[in-house]
N, C-alpha and C. Protein backbone atom coordinates (compact mmCIF):
# COMPACT_ATOMS: atom_id res chain seq x y z
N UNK A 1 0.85 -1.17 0.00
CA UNK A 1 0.00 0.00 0.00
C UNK A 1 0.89 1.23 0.00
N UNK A 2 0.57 1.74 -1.12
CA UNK A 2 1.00 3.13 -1.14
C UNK A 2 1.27 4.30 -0.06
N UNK A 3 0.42 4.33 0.33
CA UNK A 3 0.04 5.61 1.38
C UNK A 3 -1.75 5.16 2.05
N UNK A 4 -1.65 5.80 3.33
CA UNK A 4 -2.78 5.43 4.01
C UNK A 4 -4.27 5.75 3.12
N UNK A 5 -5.25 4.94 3.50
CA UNK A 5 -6.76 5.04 2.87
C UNK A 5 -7.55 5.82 3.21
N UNK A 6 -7.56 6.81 2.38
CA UNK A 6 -8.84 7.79 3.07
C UNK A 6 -9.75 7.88 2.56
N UNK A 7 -11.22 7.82 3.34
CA UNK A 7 -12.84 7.46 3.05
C UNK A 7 -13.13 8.31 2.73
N UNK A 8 -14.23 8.31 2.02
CA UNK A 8 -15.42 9.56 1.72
C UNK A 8 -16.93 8.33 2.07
N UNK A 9 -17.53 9.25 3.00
CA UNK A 9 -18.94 7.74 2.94
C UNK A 9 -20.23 8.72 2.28
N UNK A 10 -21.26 8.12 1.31
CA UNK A 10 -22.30 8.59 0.58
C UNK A 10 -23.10 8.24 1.13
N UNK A 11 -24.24 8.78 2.12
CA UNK A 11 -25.23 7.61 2.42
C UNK A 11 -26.30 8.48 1.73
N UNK A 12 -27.19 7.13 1.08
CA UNK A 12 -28.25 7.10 0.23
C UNK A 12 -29.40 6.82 0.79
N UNK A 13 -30.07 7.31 1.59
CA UNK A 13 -31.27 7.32 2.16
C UNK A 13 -31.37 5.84 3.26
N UNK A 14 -31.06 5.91 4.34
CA UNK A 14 -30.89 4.56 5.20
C UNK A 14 -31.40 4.97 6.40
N UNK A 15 -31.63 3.85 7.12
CA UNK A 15 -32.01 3.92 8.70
C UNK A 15 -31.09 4.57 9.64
N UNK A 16 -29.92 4.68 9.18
CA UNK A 16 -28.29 5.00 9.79
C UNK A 16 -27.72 4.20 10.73
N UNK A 17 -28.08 2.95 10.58
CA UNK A 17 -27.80 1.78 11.19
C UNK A 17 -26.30 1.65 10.56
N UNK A 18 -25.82 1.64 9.17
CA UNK A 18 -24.52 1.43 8.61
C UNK A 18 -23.76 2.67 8.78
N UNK A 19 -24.17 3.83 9.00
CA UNK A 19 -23.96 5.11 9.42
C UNK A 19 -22.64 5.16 10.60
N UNK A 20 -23.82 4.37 11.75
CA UNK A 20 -23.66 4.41 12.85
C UNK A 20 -22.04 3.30 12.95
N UNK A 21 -22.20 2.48 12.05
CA UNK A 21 -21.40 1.46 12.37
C UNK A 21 -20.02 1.99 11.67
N UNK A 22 -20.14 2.92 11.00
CA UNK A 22 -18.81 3.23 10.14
C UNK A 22 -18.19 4.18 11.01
N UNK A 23 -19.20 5.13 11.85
CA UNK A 23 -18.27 5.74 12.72
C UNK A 23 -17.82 5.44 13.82
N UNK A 24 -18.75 4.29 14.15
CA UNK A 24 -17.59 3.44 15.30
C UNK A 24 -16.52 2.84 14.80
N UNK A 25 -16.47 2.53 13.76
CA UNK A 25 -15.15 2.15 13.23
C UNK A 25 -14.01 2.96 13.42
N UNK A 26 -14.33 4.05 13.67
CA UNK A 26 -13.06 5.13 13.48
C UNK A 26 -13.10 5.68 15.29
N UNK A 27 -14.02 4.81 15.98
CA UNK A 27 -13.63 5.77 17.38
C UNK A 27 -12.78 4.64 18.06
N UNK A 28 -12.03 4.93 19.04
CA UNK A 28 -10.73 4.46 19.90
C UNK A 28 -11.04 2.98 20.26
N UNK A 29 -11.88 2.41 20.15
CA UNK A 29 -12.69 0.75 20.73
C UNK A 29 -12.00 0.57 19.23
N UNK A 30 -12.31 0.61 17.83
CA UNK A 30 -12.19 -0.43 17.15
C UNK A 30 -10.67 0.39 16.35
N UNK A 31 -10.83 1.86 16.38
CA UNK A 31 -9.31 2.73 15.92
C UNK A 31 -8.62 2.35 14.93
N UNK A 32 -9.49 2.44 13.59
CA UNK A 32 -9.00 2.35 12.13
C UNK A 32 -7.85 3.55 12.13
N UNK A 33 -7.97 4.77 12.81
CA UNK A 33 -6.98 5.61 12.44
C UNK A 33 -5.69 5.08 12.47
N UNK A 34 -5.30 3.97 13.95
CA UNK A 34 -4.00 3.51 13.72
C UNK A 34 -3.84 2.43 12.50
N UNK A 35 -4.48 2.13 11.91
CA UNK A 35 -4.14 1.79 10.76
C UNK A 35 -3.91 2.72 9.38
N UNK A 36 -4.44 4.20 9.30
CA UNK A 36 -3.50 5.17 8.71
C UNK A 36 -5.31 5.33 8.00
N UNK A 37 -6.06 4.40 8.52
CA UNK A 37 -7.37 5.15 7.65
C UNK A 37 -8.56 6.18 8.20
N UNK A 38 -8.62 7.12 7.74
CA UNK A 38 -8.79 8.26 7.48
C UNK A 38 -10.21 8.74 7.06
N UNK A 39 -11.39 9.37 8.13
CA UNK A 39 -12.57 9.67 7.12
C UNK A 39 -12.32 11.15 6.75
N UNK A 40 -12.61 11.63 5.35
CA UNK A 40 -11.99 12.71 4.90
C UNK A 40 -13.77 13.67 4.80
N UNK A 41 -13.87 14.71 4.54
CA UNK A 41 -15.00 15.45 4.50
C UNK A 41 -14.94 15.78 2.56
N UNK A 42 -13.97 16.06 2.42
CA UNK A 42 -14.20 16.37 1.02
C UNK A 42 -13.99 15.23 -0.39
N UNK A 43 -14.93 14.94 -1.18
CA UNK A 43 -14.78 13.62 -2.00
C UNK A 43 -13.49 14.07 -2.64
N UNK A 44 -12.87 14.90 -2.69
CA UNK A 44 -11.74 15.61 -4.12
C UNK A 44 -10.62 15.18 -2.81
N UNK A 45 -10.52 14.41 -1.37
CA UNK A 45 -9.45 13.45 -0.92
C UNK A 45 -9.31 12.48 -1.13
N UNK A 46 -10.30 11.76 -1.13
CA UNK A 46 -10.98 10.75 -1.17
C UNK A 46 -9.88 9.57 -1.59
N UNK A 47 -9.75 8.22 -1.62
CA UNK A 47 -9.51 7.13 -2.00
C UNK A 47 -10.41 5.97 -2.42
N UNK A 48 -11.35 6.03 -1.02
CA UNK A 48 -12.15 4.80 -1.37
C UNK A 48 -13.61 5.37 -0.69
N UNK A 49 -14.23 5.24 -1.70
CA UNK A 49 -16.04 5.76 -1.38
C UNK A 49 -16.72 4.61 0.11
N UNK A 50 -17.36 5.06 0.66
CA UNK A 50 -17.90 4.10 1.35
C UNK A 50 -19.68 4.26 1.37
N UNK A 51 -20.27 3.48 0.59
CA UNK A 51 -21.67 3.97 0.06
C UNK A 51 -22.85 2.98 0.96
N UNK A 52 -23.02 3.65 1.63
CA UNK A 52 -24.77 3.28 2.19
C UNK A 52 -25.86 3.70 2.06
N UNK A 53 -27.09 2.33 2.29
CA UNK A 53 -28.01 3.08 1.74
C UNK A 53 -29.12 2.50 0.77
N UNK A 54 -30.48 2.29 0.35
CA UNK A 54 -31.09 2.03 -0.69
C UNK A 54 -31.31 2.43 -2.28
N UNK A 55 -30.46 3.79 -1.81
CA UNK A 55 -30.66 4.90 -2.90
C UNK A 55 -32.01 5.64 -3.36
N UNK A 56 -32.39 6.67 -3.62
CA UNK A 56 -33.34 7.40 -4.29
C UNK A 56 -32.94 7.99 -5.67
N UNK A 57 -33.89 8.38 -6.41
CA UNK A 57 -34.11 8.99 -7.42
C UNK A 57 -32.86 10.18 -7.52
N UNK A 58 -33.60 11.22 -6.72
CA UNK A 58 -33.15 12.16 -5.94
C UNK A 58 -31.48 12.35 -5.62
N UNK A 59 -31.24 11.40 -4.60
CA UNK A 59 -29.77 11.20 -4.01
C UNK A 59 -29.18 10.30 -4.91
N UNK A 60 -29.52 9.13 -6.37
CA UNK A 60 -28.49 9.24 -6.77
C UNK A 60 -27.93 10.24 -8.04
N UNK A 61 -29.01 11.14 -8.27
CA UNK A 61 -28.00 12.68 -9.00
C UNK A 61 -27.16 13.22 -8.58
N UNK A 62 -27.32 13.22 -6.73
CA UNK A 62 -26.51 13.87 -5.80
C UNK A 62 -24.90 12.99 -5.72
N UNK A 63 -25.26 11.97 -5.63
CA UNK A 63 -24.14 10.81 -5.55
C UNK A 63 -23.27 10.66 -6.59
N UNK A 64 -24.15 10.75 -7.91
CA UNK A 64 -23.21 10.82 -9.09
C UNK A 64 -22.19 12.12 -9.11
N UNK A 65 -22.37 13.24 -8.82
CA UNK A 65 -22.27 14.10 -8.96
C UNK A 65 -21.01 14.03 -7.76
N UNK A 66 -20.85 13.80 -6.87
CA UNK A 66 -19.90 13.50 -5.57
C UNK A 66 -19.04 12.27 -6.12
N UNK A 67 -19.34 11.72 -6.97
CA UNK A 67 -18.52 10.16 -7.69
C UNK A 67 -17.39 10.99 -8.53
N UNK A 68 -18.13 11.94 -9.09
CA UNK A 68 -17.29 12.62 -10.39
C UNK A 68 -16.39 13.42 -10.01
N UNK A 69 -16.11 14.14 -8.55
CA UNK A 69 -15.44 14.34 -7.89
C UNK A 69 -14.18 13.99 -7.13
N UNK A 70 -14.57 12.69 -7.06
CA UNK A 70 -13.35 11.86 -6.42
C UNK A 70 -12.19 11.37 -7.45
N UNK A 71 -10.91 11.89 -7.38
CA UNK A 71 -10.06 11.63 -8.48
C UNK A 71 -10.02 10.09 -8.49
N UNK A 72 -9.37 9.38 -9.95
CA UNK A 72 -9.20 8.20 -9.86
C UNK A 72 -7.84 8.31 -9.70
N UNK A 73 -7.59 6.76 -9.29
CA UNK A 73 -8.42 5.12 -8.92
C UNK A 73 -9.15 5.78 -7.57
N UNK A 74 -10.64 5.02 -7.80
CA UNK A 74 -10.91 4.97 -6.89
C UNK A 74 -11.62 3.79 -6.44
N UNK A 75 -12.10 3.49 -5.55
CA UNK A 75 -12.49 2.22 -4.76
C UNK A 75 -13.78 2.38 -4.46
N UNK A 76 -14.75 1.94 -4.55
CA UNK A 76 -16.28 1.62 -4.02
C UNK A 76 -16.37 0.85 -3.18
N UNK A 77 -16.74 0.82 -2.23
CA UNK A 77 -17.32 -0.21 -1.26
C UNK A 77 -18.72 0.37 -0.65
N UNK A 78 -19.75 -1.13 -1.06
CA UNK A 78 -20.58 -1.20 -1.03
C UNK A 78 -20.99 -1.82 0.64
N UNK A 79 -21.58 -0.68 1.58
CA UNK A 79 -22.07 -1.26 2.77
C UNK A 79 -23.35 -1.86 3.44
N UNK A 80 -23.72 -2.61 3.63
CA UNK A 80 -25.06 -2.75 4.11
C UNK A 80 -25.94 -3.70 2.76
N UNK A 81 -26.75 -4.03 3.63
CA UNK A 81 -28.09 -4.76 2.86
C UNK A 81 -28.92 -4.04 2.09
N UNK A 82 -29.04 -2.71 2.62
CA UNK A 82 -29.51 -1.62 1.63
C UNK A 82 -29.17 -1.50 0.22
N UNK A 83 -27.47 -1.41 0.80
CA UNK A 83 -26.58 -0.56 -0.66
C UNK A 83 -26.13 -1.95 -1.46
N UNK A 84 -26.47 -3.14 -1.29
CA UNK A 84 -26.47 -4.43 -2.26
C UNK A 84 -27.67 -4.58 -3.41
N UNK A 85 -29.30 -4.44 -2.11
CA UNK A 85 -30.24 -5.35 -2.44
C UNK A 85 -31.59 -4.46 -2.38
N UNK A 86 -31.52 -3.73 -1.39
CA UNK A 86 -32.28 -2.94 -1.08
C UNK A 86 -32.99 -3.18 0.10
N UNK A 87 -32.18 -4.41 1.01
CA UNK A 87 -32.51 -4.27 2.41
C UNK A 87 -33.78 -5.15 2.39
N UNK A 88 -34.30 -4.51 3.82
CA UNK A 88 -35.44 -4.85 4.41
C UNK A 88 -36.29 -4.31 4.03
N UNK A 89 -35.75 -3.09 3.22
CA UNK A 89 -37.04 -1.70 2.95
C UNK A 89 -37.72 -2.32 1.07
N UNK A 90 -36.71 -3.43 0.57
CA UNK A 90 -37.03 -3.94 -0.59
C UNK A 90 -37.17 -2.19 -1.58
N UNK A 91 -36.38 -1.54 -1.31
CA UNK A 91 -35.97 -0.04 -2.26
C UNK A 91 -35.46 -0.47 -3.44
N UNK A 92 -36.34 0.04 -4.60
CA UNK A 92 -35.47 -0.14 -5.93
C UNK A 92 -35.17 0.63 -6.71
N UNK A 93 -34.57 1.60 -5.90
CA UNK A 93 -33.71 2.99 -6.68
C UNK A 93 -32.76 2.40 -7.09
N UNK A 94 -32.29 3.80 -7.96
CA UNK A 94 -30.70 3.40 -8.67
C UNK A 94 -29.51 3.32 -7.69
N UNK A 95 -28.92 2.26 -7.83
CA UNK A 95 -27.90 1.90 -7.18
C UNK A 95 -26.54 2.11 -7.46
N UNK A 96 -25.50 2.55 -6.63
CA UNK A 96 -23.92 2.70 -7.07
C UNK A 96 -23.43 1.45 -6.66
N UNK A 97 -23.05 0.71 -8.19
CA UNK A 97 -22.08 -0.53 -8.00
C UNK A 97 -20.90 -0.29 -7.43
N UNK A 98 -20.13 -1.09 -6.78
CA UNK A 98 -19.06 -1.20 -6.04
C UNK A 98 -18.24 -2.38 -6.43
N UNK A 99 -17.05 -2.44 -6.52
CA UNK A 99 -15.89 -3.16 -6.49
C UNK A 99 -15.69 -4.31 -5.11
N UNK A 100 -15.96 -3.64 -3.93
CA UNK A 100 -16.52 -4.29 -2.83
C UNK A 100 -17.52 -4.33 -2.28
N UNK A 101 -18.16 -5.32 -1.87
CA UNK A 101 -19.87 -5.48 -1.47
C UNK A 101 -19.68 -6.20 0.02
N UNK A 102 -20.14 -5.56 1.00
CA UNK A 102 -19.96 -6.04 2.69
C UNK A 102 -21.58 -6.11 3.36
N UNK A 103 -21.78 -7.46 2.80
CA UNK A 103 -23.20 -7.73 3.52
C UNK A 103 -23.04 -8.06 4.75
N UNK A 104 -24.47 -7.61 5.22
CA UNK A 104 -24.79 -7.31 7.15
C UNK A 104 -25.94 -5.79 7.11
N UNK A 105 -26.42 -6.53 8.18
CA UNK A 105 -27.87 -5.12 8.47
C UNK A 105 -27.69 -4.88 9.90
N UNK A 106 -26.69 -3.99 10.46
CA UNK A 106 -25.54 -3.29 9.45
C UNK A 106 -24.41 -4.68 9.99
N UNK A 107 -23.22 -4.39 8.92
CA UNK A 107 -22.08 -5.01 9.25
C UNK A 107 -21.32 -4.55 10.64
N UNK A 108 -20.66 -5.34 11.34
CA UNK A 108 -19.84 -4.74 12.10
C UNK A 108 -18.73 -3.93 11.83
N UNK A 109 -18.02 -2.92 12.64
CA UNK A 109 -17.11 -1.83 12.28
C UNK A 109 -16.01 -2.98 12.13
N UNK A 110 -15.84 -4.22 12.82
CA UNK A 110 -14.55 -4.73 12.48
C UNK A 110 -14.45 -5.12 11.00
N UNK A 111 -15.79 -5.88 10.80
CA UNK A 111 -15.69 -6.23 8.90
C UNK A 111 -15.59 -5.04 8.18
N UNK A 112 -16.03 -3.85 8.48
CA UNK A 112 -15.99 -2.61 7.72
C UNK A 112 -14.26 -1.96 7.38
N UNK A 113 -13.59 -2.43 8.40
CA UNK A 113 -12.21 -2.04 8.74
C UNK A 113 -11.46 -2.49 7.54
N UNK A 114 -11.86 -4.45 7.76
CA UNK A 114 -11.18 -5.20 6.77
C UNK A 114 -11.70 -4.61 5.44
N UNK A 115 -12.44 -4.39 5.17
CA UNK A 115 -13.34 -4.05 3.83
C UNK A 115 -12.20 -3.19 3.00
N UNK A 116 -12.62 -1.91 4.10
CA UNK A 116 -11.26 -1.20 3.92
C UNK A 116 -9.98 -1.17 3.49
N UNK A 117 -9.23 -2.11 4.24
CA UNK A 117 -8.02 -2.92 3.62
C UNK A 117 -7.68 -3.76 2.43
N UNK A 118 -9.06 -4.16 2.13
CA UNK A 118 -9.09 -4.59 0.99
C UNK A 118 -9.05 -3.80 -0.19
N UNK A 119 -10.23 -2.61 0.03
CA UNK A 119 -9.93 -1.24 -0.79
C UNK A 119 -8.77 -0.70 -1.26
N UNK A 120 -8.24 -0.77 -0.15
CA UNK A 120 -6.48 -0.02 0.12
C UNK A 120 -5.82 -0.75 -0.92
N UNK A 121 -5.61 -2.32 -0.86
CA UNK A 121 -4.55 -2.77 -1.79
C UNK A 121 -5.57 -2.69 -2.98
N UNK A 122 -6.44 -2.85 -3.20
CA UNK A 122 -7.33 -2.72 -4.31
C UNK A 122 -6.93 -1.65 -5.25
N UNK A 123 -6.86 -0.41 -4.49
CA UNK A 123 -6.72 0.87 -5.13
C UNK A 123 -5.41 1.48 -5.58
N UNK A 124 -4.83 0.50 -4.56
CA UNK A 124 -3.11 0.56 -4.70
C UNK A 124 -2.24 -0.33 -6.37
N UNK A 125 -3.39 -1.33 -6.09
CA UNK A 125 -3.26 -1.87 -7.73
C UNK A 125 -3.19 -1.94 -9.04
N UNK A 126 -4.62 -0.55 -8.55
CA UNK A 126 -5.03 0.21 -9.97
C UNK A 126 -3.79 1.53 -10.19
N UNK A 127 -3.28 1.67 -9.39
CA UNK A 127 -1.89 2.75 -9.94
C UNK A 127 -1.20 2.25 -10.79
């Protein structure tokens, strides 16, 4: 790996159940930061998208539009039962495919971590 992984997360209309679980990922109990990964605020840092969510009409113009932003290579990872299938809510908006897909309603922050890592050399590949 090149240099550490830094997130951008999209969420697409969700319960914030996968929300919730991505930012425990990053607090001191599970502490992705000491692994060098990084949630960034602006998509134009970005490395690897982290997308939750069922999607809407609506939010994915918004999403595309935040995709086109993020320089390449970049990495998708797909979180939640939502952002696969459309969940429990059976939502059949337009969806952002992903390179990685991490089923769970929601996943735990530890699988979210690995996900991550996978991203990392993923993205590190495409250089």
């Amino acid at each position: 790996m090149n240099k550490s992984p830094w997130c951008y997360l999209i969420s697409q209309g969700t319960c914030n159940g996968c929300e919730l679980e991505v930012f425990a990922s990053f607090t001191p109990r599970y502490d992705a930061e000491r692994a060098g990964m990084k949630l960034v605020p602006s998509p134009r840092h970005a490395d690897i998208v982290l997308v939750t969510g069922c999607g809407t009409k609506k939010g994915s113009i918004q999403s595309k539009r935040v995709l086109e932003q993020i320089p390449d290579p970049k990495v998708i990872i797909q979180i939640g039962a939502c952002a696969l299938n459309g969940g429990i809510f059976k939502c059949k908006g337009p969806r952002i495919e992903g390179e990685i897909r991490l089923e769970g309603c929601p996943p735990r922050p530890s699988e979210i971590i690995e996900a991550i890592k996978k991203g990392a050399k993923l993205c590190s590949s495409k250089r």
